[in-house]
Every structure is written in C-alpha cells, then in structure tokens.
C-alpha atoms as a PDB file:
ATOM      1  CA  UNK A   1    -183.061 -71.970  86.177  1.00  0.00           C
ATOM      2  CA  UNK A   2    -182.144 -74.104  89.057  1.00  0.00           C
ATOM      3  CA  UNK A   3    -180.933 -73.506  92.479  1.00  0.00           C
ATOM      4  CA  UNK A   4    -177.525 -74.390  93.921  1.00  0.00           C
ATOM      5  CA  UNK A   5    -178.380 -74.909  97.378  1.00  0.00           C
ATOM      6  CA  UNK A   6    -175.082 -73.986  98.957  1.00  0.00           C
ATOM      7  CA  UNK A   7    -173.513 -70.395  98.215  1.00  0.00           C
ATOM      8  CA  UNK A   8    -170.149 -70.197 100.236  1.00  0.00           C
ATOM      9  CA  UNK A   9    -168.501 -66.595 100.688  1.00  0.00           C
ATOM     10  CA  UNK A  10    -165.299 -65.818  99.833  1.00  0.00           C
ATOM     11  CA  UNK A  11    -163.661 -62.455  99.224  1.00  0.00           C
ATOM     12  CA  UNK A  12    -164.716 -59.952  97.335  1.00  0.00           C
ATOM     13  CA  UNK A  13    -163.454 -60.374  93.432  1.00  0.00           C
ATOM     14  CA  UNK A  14    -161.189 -56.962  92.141  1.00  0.00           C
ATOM     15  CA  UNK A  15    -163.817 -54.194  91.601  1.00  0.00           C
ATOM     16  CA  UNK A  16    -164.240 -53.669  87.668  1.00  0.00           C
ATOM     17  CA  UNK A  17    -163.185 -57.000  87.373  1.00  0.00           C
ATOM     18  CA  UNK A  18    -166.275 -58.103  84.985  1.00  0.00           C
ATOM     19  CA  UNK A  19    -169.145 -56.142  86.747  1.00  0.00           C
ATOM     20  CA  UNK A  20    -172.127 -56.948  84.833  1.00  0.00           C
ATOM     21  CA  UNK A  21    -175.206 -54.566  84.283  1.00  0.00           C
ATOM     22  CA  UNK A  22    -178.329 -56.024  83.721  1.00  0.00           C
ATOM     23  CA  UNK A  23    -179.634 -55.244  80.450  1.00  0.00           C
ATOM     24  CA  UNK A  24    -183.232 -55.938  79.198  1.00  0.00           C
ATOM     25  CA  UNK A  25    -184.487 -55.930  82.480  1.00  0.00           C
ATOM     26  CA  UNK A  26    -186.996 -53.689  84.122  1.00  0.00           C
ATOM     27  CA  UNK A  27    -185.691 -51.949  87.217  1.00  0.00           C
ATOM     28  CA  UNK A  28    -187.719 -54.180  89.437  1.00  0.00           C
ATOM     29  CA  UNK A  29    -186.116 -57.336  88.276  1.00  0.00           C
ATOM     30  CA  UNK A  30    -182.519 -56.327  88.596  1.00  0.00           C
ATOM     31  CA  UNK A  31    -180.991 -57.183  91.538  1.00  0.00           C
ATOM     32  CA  UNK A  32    -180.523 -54.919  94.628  1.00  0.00           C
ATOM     33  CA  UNK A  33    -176.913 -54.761  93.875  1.00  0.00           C
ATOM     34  CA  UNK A  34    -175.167 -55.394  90.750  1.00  0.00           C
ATOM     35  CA  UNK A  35    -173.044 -59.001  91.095  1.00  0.00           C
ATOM     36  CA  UNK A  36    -169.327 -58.775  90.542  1.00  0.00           C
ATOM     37  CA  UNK A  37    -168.682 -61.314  87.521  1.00  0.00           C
ATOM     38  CA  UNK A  38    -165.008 -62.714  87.288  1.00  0.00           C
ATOM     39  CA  UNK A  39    -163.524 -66.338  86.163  1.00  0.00           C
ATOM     40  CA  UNK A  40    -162.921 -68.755  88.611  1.00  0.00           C
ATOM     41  CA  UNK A  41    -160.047 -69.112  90.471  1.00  0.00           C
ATOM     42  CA  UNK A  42    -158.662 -71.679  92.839  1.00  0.00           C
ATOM     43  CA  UNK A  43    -159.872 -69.485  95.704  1.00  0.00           C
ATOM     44  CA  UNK A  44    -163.405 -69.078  94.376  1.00  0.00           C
ATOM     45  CA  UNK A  45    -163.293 -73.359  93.136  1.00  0.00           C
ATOM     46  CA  UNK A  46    -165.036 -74.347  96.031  1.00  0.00           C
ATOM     47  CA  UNK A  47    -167.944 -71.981  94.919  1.00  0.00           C
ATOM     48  CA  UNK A  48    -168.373 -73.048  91.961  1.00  0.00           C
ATOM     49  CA  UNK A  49    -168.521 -76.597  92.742  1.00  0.00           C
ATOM     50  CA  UNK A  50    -171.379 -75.672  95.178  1.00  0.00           C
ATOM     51  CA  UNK A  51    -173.454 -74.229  92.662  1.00  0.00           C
ATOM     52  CA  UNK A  52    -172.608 -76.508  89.272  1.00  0.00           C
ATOM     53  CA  UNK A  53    -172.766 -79.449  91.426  1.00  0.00           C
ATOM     54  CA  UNK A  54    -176.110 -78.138  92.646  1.00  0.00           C
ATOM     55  CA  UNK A  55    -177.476 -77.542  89.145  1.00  0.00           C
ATOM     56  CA  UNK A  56    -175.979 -81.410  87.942  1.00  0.00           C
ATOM     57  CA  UNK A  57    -177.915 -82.925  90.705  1.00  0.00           C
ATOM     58  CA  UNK A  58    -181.025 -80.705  90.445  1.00  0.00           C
ATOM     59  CA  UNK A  59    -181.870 -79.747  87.310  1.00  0.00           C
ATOM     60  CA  UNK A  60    -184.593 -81.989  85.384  1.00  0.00           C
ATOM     61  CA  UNK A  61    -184.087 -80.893  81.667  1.00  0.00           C
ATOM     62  CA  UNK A  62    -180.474 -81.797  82.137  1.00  0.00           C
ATOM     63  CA  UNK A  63    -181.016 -85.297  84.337  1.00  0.00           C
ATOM     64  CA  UNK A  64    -183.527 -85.978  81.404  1.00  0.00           C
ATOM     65  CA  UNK A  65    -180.511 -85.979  78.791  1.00  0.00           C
ATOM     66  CA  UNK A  66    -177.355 -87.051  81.382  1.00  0.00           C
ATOM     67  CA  UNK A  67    -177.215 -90.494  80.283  1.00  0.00           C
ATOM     68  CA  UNK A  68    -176.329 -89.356  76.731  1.00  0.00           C
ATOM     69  CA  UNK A  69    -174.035 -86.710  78.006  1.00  0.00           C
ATOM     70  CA  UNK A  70    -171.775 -89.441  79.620  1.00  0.00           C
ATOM     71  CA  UNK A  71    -172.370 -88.064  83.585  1.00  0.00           C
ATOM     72  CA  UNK A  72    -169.847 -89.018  85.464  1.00  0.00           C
ATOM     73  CA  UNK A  73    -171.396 -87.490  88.554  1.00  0.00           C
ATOM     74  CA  UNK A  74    -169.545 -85.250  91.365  1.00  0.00           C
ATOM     75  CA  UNK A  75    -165.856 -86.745  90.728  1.00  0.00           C
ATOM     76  CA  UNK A  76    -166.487 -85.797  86.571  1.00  0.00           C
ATOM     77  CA  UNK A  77    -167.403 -82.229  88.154  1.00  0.00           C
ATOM     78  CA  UNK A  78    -164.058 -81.869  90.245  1.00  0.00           C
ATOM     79  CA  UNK A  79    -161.502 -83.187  87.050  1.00  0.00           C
ATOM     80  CA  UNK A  80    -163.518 -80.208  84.875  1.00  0.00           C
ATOM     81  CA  UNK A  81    -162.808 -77.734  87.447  1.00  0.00           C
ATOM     82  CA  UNK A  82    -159.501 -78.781  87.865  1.00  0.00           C
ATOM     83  CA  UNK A  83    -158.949 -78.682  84.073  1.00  0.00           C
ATOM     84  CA  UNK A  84    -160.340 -75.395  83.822  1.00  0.00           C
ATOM     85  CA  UNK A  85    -158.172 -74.304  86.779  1.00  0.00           C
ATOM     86  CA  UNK A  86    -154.803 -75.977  84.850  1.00  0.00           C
ATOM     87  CA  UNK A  87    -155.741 -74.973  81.142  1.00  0.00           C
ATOM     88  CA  UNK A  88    -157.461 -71.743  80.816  1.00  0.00           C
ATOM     89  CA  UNK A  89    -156.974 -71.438  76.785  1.00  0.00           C
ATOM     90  CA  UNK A  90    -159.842 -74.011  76.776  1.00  0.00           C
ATOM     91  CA  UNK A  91    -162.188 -71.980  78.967  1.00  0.00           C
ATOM     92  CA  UNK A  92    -163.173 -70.893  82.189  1.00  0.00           C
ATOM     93  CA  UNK A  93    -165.739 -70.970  84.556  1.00  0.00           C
ATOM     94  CA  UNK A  94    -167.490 -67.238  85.116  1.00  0.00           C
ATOM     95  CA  UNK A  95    -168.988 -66.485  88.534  1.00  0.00           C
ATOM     96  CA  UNK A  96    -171.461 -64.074  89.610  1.00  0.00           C
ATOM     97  CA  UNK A  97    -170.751 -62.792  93.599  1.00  0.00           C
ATOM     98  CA  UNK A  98    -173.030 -60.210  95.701  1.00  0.00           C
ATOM     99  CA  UNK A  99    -171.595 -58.382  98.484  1.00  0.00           C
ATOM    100  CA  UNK A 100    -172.179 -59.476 101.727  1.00  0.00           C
ATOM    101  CA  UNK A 101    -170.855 -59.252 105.510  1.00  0.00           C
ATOM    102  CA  UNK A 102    -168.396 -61.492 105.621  1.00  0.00           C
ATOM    103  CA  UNK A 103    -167.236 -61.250 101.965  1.00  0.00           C
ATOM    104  CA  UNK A 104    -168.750 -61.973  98.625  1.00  0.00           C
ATOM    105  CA  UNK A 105    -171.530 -64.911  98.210  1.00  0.00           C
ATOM    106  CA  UNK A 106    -171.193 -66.794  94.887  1.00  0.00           C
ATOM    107  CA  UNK A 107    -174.895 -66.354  93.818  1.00  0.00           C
ATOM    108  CA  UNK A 108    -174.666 -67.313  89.873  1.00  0.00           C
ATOM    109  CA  UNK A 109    -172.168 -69.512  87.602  1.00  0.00           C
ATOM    110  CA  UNK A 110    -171.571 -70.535  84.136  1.00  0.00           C
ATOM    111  CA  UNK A 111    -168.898 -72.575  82.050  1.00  0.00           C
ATOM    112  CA  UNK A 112    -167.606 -71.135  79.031  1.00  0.00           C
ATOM    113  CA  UNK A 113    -165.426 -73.015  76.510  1.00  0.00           C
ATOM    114  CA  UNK A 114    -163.795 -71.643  73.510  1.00  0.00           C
ATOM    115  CA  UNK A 115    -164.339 -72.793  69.943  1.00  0.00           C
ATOM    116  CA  UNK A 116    -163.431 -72.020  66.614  1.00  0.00           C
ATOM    117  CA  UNK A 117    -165.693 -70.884  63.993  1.00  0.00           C
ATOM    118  CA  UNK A 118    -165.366 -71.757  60.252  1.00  0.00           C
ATOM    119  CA  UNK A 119    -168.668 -69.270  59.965  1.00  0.00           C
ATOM    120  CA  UNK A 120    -167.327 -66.582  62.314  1.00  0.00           C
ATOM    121  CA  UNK A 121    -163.306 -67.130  61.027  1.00  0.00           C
ATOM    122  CA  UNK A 122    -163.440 -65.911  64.749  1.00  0.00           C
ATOM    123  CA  UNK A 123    -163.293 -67.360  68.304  1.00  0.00           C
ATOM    124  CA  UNK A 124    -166.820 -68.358  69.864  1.00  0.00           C
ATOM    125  CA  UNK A 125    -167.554 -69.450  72.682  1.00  0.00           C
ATOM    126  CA  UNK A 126    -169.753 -73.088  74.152  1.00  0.00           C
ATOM    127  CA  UNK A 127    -172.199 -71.154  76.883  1.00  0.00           C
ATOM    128  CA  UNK A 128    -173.183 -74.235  79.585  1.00  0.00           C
ATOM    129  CA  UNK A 129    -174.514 -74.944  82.713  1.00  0.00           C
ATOM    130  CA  UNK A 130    -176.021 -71.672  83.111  1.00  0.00           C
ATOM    131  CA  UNK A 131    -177.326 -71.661  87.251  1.00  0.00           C
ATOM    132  CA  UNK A 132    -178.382 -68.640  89.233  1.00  0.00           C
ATOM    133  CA  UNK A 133    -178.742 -69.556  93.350  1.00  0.00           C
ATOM    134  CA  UNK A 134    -181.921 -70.273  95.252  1.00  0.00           C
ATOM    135  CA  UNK A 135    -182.975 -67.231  96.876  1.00  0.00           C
ATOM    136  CA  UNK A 136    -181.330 -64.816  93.822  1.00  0.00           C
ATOM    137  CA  UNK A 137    -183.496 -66.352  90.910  1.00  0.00           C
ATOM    138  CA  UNK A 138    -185.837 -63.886  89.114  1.00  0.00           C
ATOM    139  CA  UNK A 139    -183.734 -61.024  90.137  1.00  0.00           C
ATOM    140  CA  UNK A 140    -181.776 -60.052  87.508  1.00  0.00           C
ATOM    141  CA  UNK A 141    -178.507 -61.817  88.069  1.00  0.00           C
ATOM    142  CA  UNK A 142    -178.488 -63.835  85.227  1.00  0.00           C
ATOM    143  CA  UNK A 143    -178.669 -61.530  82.596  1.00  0.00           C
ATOM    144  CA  UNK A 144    -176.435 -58.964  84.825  1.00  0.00           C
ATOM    145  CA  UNK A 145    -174.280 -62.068  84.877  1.00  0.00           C
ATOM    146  CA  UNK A 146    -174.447 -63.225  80.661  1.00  0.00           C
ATOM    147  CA  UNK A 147    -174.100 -59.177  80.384  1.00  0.00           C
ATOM    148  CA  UNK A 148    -170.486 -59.161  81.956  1.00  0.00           C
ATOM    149  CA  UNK A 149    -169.490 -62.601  80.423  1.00  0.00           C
ATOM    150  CA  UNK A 150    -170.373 -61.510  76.409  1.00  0.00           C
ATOM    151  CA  UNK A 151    -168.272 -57.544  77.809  1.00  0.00           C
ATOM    152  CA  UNK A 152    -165.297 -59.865  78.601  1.00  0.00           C
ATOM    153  CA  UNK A 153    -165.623 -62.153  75.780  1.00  0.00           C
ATOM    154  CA  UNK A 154    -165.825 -58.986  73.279  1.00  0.00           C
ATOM    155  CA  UNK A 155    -162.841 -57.993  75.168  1.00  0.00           C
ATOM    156  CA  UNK A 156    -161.182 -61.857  73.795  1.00  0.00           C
ATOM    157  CA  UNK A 157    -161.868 -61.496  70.567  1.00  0.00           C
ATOM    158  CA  UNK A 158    -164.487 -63.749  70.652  1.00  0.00           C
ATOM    159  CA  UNK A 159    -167.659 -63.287  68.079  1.00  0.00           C
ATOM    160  CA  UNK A 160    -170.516 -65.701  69.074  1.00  0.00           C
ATOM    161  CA  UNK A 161    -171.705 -67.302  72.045  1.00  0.00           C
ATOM    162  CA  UNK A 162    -173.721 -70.843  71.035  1.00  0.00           C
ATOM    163  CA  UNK A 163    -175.653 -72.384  74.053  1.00  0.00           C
ATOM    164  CA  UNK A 164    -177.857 -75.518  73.923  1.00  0.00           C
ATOM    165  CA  UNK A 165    -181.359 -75.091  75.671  1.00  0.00           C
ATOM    166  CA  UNK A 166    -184.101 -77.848  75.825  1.00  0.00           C
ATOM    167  CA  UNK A 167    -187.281 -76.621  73.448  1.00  0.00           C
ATOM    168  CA  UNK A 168    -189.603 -77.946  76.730  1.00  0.00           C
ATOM    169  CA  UNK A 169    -187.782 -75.157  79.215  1.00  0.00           C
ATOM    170  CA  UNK A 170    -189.886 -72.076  78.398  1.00  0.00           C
ATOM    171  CA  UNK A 171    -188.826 -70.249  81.224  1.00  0.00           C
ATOM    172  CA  UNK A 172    -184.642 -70.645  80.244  1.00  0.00           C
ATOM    173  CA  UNK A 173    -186.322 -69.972  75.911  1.00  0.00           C
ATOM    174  CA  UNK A 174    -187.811 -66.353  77.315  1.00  0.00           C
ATOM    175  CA  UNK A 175    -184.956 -65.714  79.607  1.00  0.00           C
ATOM    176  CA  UNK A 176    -182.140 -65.896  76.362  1.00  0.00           C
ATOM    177  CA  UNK A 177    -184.654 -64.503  74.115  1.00  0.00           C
ATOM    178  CA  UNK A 178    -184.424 -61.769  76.380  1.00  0.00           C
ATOM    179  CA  UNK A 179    -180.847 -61.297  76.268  1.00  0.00           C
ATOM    180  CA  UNK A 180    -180.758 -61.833  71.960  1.00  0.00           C
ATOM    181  CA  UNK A 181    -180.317 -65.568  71.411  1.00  0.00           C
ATOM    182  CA  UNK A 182    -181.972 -66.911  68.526  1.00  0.00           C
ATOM    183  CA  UNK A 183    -183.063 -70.486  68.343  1.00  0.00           C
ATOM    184  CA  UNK A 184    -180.910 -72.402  64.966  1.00  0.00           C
ATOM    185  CA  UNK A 185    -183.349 -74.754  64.328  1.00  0.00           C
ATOM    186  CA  UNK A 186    -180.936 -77.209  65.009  1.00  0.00           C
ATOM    187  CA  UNK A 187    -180.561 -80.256  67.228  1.00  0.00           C
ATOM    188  CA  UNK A 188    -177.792 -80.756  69.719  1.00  0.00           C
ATOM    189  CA  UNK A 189    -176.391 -84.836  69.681  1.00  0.00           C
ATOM    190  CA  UNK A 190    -173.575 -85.992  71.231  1.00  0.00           C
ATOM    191  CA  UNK A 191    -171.130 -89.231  70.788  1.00  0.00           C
ATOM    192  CA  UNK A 192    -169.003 -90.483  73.328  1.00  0.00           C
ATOM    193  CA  UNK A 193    -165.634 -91.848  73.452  1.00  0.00           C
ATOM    194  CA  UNK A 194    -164.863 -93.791  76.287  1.00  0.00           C
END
C-alpha cells in the first residue's frame, strides 16, 4: 500500500469508538498498539487529506488508471471531503489513529460509500482508496483498520463490502485475501459525465 507522507496529530478519537483488532495476523505483524478507527470529522479533515492526498499523488496502480477515473487532482480531493463532511448518508471517510504524545497520529485511511444491492436486497458498501502511512505499513494497521470498518458497517446494516484492486498489485491481492475478499472475475470500467 502506499505511504502518505504527512500524518498530522489531532486528539484522541472517543475510546470504543471503532477500535479495530487485527484479525488474520500473526502477533508479530500487528501493531504495537491497536489504532482507534472512527469516521472523519471536520476536526480530523485535515488528516485525511494528508494521507488520501498522499496516496492520489503516490500510488502507481492508481496514476496508471487516473486518466480514466476523471482526476481532478488536490482541489477534486477537498470537494469529496467536503461532501463527505456535508452528506454522510452517502459515506464517510474511516480513519485509523495511534496514540501518541501530543495526541493521536492519523496513521491509516479509507473512503467508504454506500450502495444498494439488488443481490444483497441489503446496503453494501464501495471500499476505496485504501492507504496505511509510511513508517506504519506491514504492521498490522490495515487489517486492524478494515477489521473495525466491516464491525461498524455490520453495526449499519450493511451486507457486503466490494473494493476494486488492480490484478498486477500482488502485495494489496494477498493483503484482502487475507482479510476474506474474493476476486469476481470481473472488470471494473468507468464512464464519465462531465
């Protein structure tokens, strides 16, 4: 996964508030403290600018397909945020924070937007942008982090989780493996509007 070079701390997000536990993990890759996973907020926006924006600019499987996406670069980044921020019902962005001296460091973010499935007859959920933070890669927090995301999403009513991964990333195929994705056989395309 790729780094997000800037990890700002903020305070520390309600304990219980989405802690996630790292599950399928051996002890030695879990992290040395278990993050504290919550949706953003406008206090914790600035955090996950930092780290999406880092991902956007830095990851090469997503660069490869941006054109198609419709990239808007850094300005496209602040209108999402500030659409998540102003209409929740369409979905959130979920943060991952460790503890540290002067408050909580955002070390892991994801966006999650809600769907409706004619399969399911349920609520699912559109898993993106999945970025862990230089220095806290390989550690655990992701799947701590996708743990407490699918325990608050079961807690919503929602029944699936559907995320898009290039065939090419090996690393990010074994890493949801892991955590019980399986591939659809499908390919993801995209059309845009204006």
């Amino acid at each position: 996964m790729p780094s997000a070079s800037a990890s700002p701390r903020l305070p520390l997000p309600p304990a219980g508030e989405g802690r996630g536990e790292g599950r399928g993990e051996s002890a030695a890759s879990r992290p040395s403290t278990t993050p504290h996973c919550a949706p953003m907020t406008a206090a914790t926006r600035d955090a996950a600018s930092a780290l999406l924006g880092a991902f956007l600019r830095g990851d090469g499987h997503y660069l490869a397909s941006s054109a198609a996406y419709g990239d808007g670069g850094a300005a496209a980044l602040e209108r999402a945020l500030d659409l998540f921020l102003a209409r929740p019902e369409i979905g959130f962005v979920w943060l991952a924070f460790a503890p540290g001296p002067d408050g909580a460091e955002a070390i892991g973010a994801c966006v999650a937007c809600y769907a409706i499935s004619t399969a399911r007859g349920s609520l699912v959920v559109k898993l993106d942008d999945v970025t862990i933070a230089e220095g806290w890669q390989g550690r655990g927090v992701g799947g701590a982090m996708l743990a407490a995301l699918a325990d608050h999403l079961r807690g919503l009513g929602v029944t699936r989780i559907d995320c898009a991964c290039h065939r090419d990333n090996a690393g990010a195929w074994r890493f949801y493996e892991r955590l019980g994705f399986r591939p659809l056989d499908e390919e993801r395309i995209a059309l845009l509007l204006g």
